[in-house]
Protein backbone atom coordinates (compact mmCIF):
# COMPACT_ATOMS: atom_id res chain seq x y z
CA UNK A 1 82.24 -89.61 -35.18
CA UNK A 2 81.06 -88.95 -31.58
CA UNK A 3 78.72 -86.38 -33.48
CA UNK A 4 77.52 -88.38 -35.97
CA UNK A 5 76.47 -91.03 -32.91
CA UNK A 6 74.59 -88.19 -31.55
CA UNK A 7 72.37 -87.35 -34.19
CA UNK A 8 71.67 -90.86 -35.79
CA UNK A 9 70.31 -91.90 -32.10
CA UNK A 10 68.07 -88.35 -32.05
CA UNK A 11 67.01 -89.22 -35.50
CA UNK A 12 66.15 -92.88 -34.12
CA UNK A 13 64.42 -92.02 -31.09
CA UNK A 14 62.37 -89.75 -33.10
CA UNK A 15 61.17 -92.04 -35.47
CA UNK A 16 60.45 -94.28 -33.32
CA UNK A 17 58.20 -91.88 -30.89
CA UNK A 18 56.96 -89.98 -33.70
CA UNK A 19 53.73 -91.36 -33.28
CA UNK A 20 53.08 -91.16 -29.62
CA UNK A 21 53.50 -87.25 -30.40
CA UNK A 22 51.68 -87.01 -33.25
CA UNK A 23 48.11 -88.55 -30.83
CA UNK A 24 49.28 -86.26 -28.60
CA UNK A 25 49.15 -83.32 -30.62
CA UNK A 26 45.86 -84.29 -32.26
CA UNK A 27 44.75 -84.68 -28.28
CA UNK A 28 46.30 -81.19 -27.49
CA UNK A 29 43.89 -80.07 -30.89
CA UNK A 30 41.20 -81.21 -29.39
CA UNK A 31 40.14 -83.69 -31.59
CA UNK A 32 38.65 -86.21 -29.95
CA UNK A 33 36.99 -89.02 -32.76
CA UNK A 34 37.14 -91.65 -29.92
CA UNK A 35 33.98 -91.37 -27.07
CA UNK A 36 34.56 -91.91 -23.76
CA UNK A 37 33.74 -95.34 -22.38
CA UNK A 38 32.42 -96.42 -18.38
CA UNK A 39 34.79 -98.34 -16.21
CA UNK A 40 35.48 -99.04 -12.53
CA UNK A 41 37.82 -96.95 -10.06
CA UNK A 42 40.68 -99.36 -9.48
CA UNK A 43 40.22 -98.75 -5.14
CA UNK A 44 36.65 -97.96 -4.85
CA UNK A 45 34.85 -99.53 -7.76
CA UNK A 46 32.33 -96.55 -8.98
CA UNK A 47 31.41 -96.49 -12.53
CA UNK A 48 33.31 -93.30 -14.10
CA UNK A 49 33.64 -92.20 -17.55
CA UNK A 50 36.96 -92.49 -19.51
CA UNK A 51 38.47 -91.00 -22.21
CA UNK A 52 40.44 -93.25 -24.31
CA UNK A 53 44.23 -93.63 -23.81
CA UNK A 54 46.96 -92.47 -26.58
CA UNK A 55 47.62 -96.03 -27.74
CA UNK A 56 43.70 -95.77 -28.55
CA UNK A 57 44.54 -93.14 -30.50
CA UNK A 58 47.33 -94.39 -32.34
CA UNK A 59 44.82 -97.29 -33.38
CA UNK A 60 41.84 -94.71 -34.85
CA UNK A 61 45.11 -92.99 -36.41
CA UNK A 62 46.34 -96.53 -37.89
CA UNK A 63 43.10 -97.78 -38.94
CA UNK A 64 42.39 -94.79 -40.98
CA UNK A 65 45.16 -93.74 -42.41
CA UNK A 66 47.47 -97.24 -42.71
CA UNK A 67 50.79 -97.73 -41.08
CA UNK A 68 52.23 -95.22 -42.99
CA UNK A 69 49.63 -92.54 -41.60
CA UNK A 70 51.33 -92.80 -38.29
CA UNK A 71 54.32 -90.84 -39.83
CA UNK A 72 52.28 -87.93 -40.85
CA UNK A 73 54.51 -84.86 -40.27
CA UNK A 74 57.38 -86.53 -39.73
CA UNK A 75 59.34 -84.98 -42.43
CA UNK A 76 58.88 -81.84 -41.05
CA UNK A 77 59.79 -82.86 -37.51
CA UNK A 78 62.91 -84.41 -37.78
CA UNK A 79 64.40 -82.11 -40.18
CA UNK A 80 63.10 -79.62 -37.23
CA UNK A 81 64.84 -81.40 -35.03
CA UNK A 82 68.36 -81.74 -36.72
CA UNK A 83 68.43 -77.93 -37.49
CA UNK A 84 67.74 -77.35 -33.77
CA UNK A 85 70.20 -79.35 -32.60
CA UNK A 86 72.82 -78.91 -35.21
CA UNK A 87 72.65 -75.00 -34.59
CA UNK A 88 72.60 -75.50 -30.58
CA UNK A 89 75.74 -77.97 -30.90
CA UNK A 90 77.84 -75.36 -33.52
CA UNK A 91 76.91 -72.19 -31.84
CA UNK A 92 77.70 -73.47 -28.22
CA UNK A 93 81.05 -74.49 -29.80
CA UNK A 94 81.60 -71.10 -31.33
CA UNK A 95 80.89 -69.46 -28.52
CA UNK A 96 83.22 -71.57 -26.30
CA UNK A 97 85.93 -70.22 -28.91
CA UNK A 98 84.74 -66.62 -29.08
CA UNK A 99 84.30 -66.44 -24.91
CA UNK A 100 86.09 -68.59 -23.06
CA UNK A 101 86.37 -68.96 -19.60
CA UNK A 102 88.99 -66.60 -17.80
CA UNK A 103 90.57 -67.10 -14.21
CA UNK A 104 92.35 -64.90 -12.26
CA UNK A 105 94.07 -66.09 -9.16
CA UNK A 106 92.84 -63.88 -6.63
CA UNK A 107 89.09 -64.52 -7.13
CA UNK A 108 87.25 -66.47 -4.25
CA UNK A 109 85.93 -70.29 -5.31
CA UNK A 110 82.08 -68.53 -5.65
CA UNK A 111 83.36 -65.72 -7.23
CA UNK A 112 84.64 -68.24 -10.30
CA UNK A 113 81.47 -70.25 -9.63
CA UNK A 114 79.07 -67.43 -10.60
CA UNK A 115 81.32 -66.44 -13.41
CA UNK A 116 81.29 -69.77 -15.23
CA UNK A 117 77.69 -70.13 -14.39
CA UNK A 118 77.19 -67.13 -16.02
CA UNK A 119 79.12 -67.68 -18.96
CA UNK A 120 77.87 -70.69 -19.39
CA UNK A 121 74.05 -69.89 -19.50
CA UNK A 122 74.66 -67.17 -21.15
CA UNK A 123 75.78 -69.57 -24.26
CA UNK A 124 73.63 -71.93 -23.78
CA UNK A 125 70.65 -69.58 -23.83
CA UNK A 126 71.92 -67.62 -27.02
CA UNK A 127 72.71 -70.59 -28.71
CA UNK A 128 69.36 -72.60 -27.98
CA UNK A 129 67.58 -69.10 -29.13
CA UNK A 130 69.20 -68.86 -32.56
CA UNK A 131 68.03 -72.81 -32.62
CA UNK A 132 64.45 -72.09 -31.90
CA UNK A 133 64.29 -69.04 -34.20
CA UNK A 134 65.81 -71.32 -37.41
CA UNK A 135 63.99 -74.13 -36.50
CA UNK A 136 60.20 -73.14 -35.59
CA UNK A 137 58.91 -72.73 -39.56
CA UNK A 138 59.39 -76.80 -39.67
CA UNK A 139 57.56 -76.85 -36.38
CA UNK A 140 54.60 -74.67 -37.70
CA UNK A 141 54.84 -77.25 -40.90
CA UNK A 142 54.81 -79.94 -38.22
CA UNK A 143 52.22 -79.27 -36.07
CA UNK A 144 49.77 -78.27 -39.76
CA UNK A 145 50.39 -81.72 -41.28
CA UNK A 146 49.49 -83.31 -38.25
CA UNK A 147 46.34 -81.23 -38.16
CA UNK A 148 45.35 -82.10 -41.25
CA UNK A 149 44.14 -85.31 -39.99
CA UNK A 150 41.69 -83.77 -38.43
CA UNK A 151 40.15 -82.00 -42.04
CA UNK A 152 41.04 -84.47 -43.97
CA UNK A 153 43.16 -81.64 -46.01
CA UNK A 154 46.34 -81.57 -47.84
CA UNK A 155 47.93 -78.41 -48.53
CA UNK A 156 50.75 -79.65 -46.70
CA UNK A 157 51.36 -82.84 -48.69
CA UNK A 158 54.65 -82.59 -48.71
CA UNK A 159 57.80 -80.14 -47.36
CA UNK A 160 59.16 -78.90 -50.37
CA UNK A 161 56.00 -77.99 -52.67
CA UNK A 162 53.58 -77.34 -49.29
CA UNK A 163 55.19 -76.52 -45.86
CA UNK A 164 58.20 -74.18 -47.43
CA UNK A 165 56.40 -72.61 -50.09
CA UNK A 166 53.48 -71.50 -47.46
CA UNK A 167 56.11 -70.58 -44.49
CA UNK A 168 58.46 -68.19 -46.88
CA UNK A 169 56.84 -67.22 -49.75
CA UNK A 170 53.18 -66.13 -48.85
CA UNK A 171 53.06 -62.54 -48.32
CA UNK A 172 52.14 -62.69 -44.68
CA UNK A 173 55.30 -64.65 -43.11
CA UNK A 174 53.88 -63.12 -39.79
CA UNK A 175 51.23 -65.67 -39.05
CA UNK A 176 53.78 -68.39 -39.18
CA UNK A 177 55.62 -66.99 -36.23
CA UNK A 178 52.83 -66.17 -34.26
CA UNK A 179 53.23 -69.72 -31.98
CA UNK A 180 57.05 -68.60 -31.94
CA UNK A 181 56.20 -67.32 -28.08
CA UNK A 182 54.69 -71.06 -27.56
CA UNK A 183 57.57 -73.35 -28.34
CA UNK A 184 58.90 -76.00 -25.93
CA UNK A 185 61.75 -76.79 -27.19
């Protein structure tokens, strides 16, 4: 149950940011529809140029696209997001199993401390790899929907007919892991 808890409330807080990260990634593209604007400095009052905040985003994003258009790769991202952290949760716990911890008596209190520090980012790092390797073609489908905005194209429609079928089954699969080395997650 405690699990279940755990991933509704992942699958919640990412719908509900969803669109803060979807501005930001159009800001990361550089894509920048909005002009800058003059203001004040808050402590000395000189005129400076702006660019427009995220929630300025969100509105160009909203206002061309609907309410709906805020979701735009969402798909992709939370099913991204439950395969990451559905294989980081089961491998950890499979490694747990496979490696546990072992004392001995006559080891010194840093001794033990090293060894379970070791141990224990030594699953956690495995385990979090495997995740990012399964889980980075939905990113790549992620991050292209969201771009799309910015073309106005729509070859990633959908996940099933447009983000799987170009991830696995073009004949260059290479090019989709080529922002492997970039993840953050």
């Amino acid at each position: 149950m405690a699990d279940f808890v755990s991933y509704a409330a992942g699958a919640l807080i990412t719908t509900v940011t969803h669109p803060l990260g979807y501005a930001k990634v159009l800001i990361q593209l550089g894509h920048e529809p909005l002009i800058p604007y003059l203001s004040k400095e808050l402590i000395s009052r000189r005129e400076r140029w702006y660019y427009p905040n995220i929630f300025k985003y969100i509105g160009h994003i909203k206002k061309r696209d609907g309410l709906l258009g805020l979701w735009r790769g969402f798909v992709p991202q939370l099913t991204e997001s439950v395969v990451r952290t559905y294989i980081t949760y089961n491998m950890t716990e499979e490694l747990k199993k496979r490696f546990p911890i072992q004392e001995t008596e006559d080891e010194s209190d840093i001794i033990i401390f090293l060894k379970h520090c070791g141990i224990k980012t030594s699953r956690e790092v495995a385990a979090k790899s495997l995740a990012i390797v399964c889980s980075q073609p939905f990113q790549v489908i992620a991050i292209r929907t969201m771009a799309q905005f910015i073309g106005e194209e729509t070859m990633y429609k959908n996940l099933q007919t447009g983000g799987i079928f170009w991830i696995f089954c073009r004949p260059c699969t290479k090019g989709d892991w080529r922002s492997h080395h970039n993840s953050t997650h």
